[in-house]
Protein backbone atom coordinates (compact mmCIF):
# COMPACT_ATOMS: atom_id res chain seq x y z
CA UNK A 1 1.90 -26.72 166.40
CA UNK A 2 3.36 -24.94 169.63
CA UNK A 3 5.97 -26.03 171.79
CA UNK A 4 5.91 -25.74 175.10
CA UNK A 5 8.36 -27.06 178.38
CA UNK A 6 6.75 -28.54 180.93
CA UNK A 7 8.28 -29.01 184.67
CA UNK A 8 7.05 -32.04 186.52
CA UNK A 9 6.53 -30.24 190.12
CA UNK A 10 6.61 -33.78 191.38
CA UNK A 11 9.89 -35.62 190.12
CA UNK A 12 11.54 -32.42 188.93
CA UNK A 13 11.89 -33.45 185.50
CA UNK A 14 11.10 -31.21 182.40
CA UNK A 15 10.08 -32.48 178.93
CA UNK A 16 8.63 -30.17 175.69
CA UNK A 17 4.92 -30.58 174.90
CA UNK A 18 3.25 -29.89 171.67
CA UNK A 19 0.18 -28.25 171.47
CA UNK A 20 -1.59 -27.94 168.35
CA UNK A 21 -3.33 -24.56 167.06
CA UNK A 22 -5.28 -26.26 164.22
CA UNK A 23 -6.36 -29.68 165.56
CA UNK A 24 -9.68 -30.08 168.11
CA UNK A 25 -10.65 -33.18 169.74
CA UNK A 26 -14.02 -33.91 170.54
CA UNK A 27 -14.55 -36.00 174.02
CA UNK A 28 -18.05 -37.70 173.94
CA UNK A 29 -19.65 -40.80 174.79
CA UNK A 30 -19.66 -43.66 172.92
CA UNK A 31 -22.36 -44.79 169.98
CA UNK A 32 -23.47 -47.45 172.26
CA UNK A 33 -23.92 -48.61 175.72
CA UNK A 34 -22.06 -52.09 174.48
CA UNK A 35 -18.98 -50.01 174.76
CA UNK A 36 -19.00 -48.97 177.78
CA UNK A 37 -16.85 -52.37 179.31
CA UNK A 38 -16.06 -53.71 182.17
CA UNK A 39 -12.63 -54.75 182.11
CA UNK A 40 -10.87 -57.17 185.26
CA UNK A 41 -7.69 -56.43 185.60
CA UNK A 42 -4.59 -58.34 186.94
CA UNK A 43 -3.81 -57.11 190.81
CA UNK A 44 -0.30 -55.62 189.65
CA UNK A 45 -1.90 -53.07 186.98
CA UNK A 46 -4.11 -52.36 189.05
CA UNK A 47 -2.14 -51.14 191.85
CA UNK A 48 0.37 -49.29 188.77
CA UNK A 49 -3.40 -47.49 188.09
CA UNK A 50 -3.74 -46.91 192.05
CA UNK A 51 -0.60 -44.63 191.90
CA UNK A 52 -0.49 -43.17 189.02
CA UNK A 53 -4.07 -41.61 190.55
CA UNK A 54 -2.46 -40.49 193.25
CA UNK A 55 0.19 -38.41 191.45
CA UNK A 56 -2.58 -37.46 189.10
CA UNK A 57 -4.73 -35.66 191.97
CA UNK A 58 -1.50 -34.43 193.57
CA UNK A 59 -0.66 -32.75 190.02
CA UNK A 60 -4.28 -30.94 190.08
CA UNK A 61 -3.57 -30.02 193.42
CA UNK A 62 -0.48 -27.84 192.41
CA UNK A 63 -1.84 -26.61 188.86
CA UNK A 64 -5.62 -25.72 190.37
CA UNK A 65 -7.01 -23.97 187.62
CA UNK A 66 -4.50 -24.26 185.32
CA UNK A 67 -5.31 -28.37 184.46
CA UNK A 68 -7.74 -29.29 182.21
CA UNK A 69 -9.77 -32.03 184.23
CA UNK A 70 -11.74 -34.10 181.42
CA UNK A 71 -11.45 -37.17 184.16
CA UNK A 72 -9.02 -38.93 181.81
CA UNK A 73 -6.48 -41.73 183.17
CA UNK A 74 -3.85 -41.01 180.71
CA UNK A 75 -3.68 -37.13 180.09
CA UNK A 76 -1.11 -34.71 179.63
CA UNK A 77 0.60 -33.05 182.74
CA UNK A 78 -2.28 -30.35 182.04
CA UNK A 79 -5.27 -32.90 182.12
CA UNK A 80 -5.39 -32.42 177.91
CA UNK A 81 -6.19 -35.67 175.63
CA UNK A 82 -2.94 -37.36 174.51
CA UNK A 83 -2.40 -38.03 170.86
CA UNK A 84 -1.22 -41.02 169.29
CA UNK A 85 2.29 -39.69 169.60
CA UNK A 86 2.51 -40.01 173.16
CA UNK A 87 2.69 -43.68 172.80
CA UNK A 88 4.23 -44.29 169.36
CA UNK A 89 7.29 -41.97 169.97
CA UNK A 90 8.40 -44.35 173.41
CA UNK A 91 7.26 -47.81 171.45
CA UNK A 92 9.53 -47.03 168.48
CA UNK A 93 12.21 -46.29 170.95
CA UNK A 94 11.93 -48.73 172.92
CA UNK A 95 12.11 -50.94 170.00
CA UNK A 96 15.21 -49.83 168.88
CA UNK A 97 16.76 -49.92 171.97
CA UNK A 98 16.37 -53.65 172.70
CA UNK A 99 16.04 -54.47 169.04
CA UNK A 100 12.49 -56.02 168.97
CA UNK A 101 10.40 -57.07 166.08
CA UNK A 102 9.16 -53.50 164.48
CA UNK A 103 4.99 -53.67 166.15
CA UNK A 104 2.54 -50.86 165.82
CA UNK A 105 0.47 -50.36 169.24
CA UNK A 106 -2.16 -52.36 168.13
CA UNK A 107 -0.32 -55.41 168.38
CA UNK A 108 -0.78 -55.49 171.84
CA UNK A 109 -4.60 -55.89 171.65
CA UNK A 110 -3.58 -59.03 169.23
CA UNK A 111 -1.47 -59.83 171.79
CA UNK A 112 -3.41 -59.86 174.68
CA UNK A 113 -6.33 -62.27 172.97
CA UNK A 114 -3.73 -64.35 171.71
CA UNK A 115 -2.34 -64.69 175.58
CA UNK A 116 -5.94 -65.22 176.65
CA UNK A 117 -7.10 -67.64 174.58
CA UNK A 118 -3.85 -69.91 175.67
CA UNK A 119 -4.11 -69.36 179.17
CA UNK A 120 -7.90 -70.38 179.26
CA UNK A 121 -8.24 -72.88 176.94
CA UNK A 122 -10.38 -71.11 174.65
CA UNK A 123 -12.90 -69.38 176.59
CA UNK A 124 -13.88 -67.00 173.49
CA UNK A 125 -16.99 -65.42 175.07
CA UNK A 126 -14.50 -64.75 178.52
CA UNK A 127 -12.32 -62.74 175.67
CA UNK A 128 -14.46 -61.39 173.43
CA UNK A 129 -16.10 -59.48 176.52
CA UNK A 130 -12.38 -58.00 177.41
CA UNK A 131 -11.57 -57.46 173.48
CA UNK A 132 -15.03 -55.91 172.74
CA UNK A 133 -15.68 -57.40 169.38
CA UNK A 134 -19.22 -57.89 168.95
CA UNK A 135 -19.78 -60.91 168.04
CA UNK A 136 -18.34 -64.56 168.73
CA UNK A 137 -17.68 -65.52 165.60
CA UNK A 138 -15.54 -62.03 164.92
CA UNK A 139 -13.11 -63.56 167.50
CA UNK A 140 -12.74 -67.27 165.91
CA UNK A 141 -12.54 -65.73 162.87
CA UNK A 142 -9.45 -63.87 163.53
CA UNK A 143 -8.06 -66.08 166.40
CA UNK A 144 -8.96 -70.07 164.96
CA UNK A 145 -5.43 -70.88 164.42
CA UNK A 146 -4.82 -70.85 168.28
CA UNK A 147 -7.33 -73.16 168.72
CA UNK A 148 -6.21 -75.12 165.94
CA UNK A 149 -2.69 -74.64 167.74
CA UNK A 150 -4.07 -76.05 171.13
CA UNK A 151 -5.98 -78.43 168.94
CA UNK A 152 -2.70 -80.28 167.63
CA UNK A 153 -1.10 -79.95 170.85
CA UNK A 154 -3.93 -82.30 172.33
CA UNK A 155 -3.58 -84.80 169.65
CA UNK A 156 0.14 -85.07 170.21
CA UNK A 157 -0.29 -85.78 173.78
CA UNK A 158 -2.80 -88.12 172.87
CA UNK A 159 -0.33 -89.92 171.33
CA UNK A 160 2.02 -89.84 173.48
CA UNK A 161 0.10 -90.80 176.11
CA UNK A 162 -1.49 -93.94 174.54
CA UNK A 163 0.14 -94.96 171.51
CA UNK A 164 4.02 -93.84 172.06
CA UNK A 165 4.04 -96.08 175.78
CA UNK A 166 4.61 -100.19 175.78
CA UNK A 167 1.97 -102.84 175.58
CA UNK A 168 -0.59 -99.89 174.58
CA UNK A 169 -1.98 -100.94 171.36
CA UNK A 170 -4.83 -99.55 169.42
CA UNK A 171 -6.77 -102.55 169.80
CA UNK A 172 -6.49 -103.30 173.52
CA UNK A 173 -9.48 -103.64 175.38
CA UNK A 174 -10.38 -101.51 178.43
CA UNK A 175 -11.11 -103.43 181.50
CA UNK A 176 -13.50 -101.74 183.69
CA UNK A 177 -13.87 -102.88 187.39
CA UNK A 178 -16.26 -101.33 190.11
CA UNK A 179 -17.02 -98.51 186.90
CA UNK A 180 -13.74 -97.25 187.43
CA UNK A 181 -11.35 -97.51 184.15
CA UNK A 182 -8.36 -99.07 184.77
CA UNK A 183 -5.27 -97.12 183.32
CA UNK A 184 -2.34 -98.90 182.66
CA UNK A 185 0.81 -97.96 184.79
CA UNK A 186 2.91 -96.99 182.12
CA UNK A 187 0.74 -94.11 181.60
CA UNK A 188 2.15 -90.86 182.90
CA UNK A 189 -0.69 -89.65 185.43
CA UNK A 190 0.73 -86.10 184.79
CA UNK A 191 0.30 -86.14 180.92
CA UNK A 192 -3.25 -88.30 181.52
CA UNK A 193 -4.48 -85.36 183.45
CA UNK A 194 -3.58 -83.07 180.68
CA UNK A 195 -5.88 -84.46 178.41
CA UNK A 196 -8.68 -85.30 180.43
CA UNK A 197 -8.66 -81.24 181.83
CA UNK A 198 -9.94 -80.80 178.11
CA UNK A 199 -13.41 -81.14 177.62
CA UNK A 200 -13.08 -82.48 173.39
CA UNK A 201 -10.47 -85.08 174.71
CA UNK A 202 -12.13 -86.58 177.85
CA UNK A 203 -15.00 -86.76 175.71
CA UNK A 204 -13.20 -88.84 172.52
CA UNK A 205 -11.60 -91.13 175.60
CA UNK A 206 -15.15 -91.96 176.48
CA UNK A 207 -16.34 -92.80 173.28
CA UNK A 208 -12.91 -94.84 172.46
CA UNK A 209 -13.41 -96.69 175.71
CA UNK A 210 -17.02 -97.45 174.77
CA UNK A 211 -15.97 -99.35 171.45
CA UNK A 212 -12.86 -101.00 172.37
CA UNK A 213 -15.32 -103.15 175.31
């Protein structure tokens, strides 16, 4: 392993990089054409990966033959593959610093399904084609306990909506005028809404409206 400084032409900042003698990565394409992904990605890290082009190209400018251009987004100030150093060294750090639970990068990817799921009610295929597992069921296997999570969550506004409020009672009949249902108007609207924006819920409404006639 040899140690090298490196000046950053751009910010004027200097920093050691390693550069091992015995090691040799191998940059090829991958087994299959299912991992080659399209991923979407929020405006904001997509601008961050907008810039950090920028510099990149202005970097090759001033090195010319001297970087290594494998067309990598994250590379070493020479263009060279970055080993799993360059990220573990600044997580464990940062870490330590703001005294956070003790994660391996990997966490993140957890992370970011786990985030997913929430924000979109579920949508596994929608994840599953940013995650890259290959199949479905590889994503509720490792992620059913946020649906079950969301699950509970419906069932407690169910009751809160229609069994925690005055004069609801299990056994009341639903009135149905003009084939609107009537909703009683000690029903918060805002909580109804919750429920009915989920598909299993609006669904076991109509079937509980159905039987109560």
């Amino acid at each position: 392993m040899k140690r090298r400084a490196v000046i950053n032409p751009l910010n004027k900042t200097s920093r050691n990089e390693f550069v091992s003698s015995s090691t040799v990565r191998i940059l090829k394409k991958p087994k299959t054409e299912s991992s080659v992904r399209k991923i979407f990605l929020p405006k904001s890290v997509a601008n961050m990966l907008v810039d950090w082009k920028v510099e990149q190209d202005e970097m090759k400018e001033i090195l010319g033959d001297e970087y290594m251009d494998y067309n990598l987004v994250m590379a070493s100030t020479f263009g060279l593959p970055l080993g799993d150093g360059a990220i573990r060294g600044p997580l464990k750090k940062l870490i330590e610093d703001y005294n956070l639970p003790p994660v391996v990068f990997h966490s993140f990817r957890h992370s970011s399904v786990t985030y997913k799921l929430k924000l979109n009610g579920g949508d596994i295929k929608a994840v599953q084609g940013d995650s890259g597992h290959a199949q479905v069921n590889m994503v509720t296997d490792v992620y059913s306990h946020i649906l079950d999570d969301d699950r509970r969550k419906n069932a407690e506004l169910f009751e809160e909506a229609f069994y925690e409020k005055k004069n609801l009672d299990p056994q009341m009949h639903v009135q149905q005028e003009n084939n609107n249902t009537a909703v009683a108007d000690e029903v918060d609207p805002e909580l109804l809404a919750k429920v009915l924006a989920n598909p299993e819920m609006r669904a076991l409404l109509n079937s509980l409206a159905k039987t109560m006639k």
